[in-house]
N, C-alpha and C. Protein backbone atom coordinates (compact mmCIF):
# COMPACT_ATOMS: atom_id res chain seq x y z
N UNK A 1 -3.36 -14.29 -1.31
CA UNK A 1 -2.60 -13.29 -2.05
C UNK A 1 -1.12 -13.60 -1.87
N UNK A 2 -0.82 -14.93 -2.49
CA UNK A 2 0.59 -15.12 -2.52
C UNK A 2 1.64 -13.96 -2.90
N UNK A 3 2.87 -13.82 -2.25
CA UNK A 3 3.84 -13.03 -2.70
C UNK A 3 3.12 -11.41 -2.21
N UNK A 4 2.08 -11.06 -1.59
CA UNK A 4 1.88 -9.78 -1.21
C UNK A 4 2.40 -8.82 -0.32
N UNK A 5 3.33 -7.94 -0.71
CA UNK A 5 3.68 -6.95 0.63
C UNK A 5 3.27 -5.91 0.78
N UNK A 6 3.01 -5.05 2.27
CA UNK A 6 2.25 -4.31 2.54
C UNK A 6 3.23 -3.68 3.35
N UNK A 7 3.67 -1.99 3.22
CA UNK A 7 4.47 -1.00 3.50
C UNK A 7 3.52 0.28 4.03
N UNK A 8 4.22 0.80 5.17
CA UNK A 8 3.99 2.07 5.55
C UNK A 8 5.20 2.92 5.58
N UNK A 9 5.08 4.11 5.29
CA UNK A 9 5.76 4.99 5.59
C UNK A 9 7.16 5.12 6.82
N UNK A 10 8.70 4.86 6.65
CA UNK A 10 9.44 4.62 7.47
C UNK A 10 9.47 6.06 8.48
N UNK A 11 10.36 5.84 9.37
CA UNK A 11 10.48 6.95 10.07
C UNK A 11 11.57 7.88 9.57
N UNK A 12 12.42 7.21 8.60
CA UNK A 12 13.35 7.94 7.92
C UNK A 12 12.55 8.72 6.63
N UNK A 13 11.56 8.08 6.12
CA UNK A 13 10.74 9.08 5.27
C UNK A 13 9.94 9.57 5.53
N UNK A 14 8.65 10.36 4.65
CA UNK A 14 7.41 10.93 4.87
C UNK A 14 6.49 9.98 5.60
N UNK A 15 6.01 10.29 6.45
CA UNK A 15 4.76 9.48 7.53
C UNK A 15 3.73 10.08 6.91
N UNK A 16 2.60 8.93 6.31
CA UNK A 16 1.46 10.05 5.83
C UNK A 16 0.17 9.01 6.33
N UNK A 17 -0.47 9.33 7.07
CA UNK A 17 -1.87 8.91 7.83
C UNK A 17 -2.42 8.09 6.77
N UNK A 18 -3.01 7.04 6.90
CA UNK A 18 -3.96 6.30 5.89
C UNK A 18 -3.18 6.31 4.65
N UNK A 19 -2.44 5.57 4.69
CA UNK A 19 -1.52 5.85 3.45
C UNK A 19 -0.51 4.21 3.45
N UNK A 20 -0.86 3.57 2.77
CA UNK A 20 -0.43 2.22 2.49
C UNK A 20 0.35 1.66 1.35
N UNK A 21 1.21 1.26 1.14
CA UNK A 21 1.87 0.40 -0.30
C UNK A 21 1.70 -1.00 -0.43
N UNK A 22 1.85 -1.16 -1.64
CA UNK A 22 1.52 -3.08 -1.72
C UNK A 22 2.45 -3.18 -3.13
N UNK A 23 2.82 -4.53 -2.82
CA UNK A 23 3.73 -4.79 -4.07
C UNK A 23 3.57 -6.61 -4.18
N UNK A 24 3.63 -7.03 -5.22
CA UNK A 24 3.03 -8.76 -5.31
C UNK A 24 4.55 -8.87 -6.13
N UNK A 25 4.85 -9.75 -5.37
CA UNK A 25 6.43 -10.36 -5.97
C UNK A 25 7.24 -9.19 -5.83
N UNK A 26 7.77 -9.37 -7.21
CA UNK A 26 8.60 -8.37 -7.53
C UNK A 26 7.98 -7.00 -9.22
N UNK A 27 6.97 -7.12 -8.93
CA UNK A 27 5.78 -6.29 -9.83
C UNK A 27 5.98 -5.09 -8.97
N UNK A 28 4.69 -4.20 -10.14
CA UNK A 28 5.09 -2.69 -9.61
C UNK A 28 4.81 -1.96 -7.66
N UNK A 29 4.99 -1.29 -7.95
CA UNK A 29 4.30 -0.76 -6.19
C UNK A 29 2.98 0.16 -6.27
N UNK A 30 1.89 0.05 -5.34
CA UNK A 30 0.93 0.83 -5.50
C UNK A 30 0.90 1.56 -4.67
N UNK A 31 0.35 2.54 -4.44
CA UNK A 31 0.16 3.43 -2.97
C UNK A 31 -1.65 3.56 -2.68
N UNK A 32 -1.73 3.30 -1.89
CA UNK A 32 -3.42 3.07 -1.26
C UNK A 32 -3.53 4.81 -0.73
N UNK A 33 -4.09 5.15 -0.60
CA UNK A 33 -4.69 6.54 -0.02
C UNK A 33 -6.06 6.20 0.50
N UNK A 34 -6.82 6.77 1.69
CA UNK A 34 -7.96 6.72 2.21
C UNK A 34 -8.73 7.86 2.00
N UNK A 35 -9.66 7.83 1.03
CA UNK A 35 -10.28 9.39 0.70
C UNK A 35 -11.80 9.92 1.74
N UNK A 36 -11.71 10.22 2.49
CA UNK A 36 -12.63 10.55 3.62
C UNK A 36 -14.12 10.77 2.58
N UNK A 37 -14.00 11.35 1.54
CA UNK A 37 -15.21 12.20 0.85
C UNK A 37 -15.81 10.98 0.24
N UNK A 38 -14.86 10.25 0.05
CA UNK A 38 -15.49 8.70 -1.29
C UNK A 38 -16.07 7.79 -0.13
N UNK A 39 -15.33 7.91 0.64
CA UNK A 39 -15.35 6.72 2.10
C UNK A 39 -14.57 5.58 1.17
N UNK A 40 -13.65 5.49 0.45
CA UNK A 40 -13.21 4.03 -0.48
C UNK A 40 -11.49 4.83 -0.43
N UNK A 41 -11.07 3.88 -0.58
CA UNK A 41 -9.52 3.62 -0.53
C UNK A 41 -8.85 3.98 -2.05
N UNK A 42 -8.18 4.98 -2.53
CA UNK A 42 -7.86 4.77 -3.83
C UNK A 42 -6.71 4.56 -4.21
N UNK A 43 -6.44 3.93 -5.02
CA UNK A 43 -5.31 3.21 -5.81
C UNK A 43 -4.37 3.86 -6.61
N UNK A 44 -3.27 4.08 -6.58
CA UNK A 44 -2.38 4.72 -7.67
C UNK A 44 -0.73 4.04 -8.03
N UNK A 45 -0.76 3.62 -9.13
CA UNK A 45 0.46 2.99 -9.16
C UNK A 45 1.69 4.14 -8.99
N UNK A 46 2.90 3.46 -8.57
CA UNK A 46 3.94 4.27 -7.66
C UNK A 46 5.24 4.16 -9.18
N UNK A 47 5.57 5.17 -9.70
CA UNK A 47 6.74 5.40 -10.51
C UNK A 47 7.53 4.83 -9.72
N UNK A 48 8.83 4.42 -10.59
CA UNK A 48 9.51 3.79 -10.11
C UNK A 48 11.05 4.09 -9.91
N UNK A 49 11.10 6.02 -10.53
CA UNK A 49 11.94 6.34 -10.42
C UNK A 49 11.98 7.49 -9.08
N UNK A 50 10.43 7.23 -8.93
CA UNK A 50 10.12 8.36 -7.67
C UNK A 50 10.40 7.47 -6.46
N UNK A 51 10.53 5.93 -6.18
CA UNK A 51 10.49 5.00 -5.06
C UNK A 51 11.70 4.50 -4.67
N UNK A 52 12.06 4.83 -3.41
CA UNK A 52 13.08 4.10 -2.72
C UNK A 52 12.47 3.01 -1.89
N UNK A 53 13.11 2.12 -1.43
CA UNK A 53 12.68 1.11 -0.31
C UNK A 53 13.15 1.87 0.47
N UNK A 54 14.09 2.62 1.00
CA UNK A 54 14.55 3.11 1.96
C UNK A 54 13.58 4.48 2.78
N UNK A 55 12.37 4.55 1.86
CA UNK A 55 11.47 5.20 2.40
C UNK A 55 10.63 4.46 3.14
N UNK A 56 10.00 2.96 3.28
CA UNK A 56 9.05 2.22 3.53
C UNK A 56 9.64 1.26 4.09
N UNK A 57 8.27 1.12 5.58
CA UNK A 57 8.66 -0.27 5.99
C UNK A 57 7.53 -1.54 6.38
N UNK A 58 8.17 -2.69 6.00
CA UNK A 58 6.74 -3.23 6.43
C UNK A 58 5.87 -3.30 7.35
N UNK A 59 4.39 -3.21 6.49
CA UNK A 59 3.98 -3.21 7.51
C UNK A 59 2.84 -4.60 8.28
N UNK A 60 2.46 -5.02 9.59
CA UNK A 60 1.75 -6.15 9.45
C UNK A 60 0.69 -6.00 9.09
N UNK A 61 -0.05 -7.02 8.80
CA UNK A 61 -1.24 -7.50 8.07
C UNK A 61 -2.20 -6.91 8.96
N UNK A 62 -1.74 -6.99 10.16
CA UNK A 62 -2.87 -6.71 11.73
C UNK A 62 -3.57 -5.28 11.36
N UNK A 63 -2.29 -4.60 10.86
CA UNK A 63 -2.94 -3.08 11.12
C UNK A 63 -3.27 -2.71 9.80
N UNK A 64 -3.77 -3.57 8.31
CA UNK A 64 -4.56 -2.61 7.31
C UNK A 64 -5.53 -2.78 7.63
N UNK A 65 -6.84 -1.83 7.27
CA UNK A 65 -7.75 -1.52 7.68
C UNK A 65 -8.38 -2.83 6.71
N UNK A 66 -9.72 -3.48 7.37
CA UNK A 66 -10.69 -4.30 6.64
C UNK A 66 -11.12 -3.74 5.33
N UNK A 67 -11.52 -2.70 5.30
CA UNK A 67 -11.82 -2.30 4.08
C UNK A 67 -10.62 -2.55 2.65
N UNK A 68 -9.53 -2.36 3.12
CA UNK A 68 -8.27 -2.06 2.09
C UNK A 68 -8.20 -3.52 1.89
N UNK A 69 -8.04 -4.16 3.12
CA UNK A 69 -7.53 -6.27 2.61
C UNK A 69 -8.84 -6.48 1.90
N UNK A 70 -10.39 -6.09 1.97
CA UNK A 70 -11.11 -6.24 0.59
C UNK A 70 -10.58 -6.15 -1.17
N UNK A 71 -10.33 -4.55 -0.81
CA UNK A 71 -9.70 -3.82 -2.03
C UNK A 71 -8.11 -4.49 -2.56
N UNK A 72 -7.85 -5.20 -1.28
CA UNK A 72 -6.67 -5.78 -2.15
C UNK A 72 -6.68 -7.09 -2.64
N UNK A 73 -7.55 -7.72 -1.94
CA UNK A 73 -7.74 -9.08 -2.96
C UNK A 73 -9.00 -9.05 -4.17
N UNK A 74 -9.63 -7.57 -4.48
CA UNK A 74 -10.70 -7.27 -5.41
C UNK A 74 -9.15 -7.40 -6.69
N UNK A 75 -7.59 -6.31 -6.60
CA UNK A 75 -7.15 -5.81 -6.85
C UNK A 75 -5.93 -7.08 -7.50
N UNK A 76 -5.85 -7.52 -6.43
CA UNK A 76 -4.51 -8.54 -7.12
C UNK A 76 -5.20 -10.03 -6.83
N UNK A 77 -5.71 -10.27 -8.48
CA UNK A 77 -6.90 -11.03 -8.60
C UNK A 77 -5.52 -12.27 -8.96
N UNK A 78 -6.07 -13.29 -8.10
CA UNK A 78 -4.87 -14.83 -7.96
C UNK A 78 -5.16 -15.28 -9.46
């Protein structure tokens, strides 16, 4: 998944549990959510007038959950 970044919640913004961003290059931003009831991760693309970088920071690869690095290479198909 060339060009993939993966963001959590900064400490200067909202901290929200299970709650992930991804952005490939310079393309849009998504926000991952973890839905307990689905047991599956859902996807929502992020407006772009609602997004600061100054809310998000990266985050490492170590800590997305296995399930989501599935959903993200199902998602940002090479």
């Amino acid at each position: 998944m060339n060009g993939l970044r993966i963001f959590i919640g900064s400490d200067k913004g909202p901290i929200e549990d299970n709650v992930f961003y991804s952005q490939r290059s310079h393309g849009p931003v998504y926000r991952w959510h973890y839905e307990k009831q689905l047991a599956r991760w859902h996807v929502a693309r992020v407006d772009a007038s609602h997004w600061s970088s100054h809310e998000l920071c990266t985050a490492p690869w170590q800590s997305v959950p296995q399930q989501l690095k599935t959903q993200l290479s199902e998602h940002y198909v090479e």
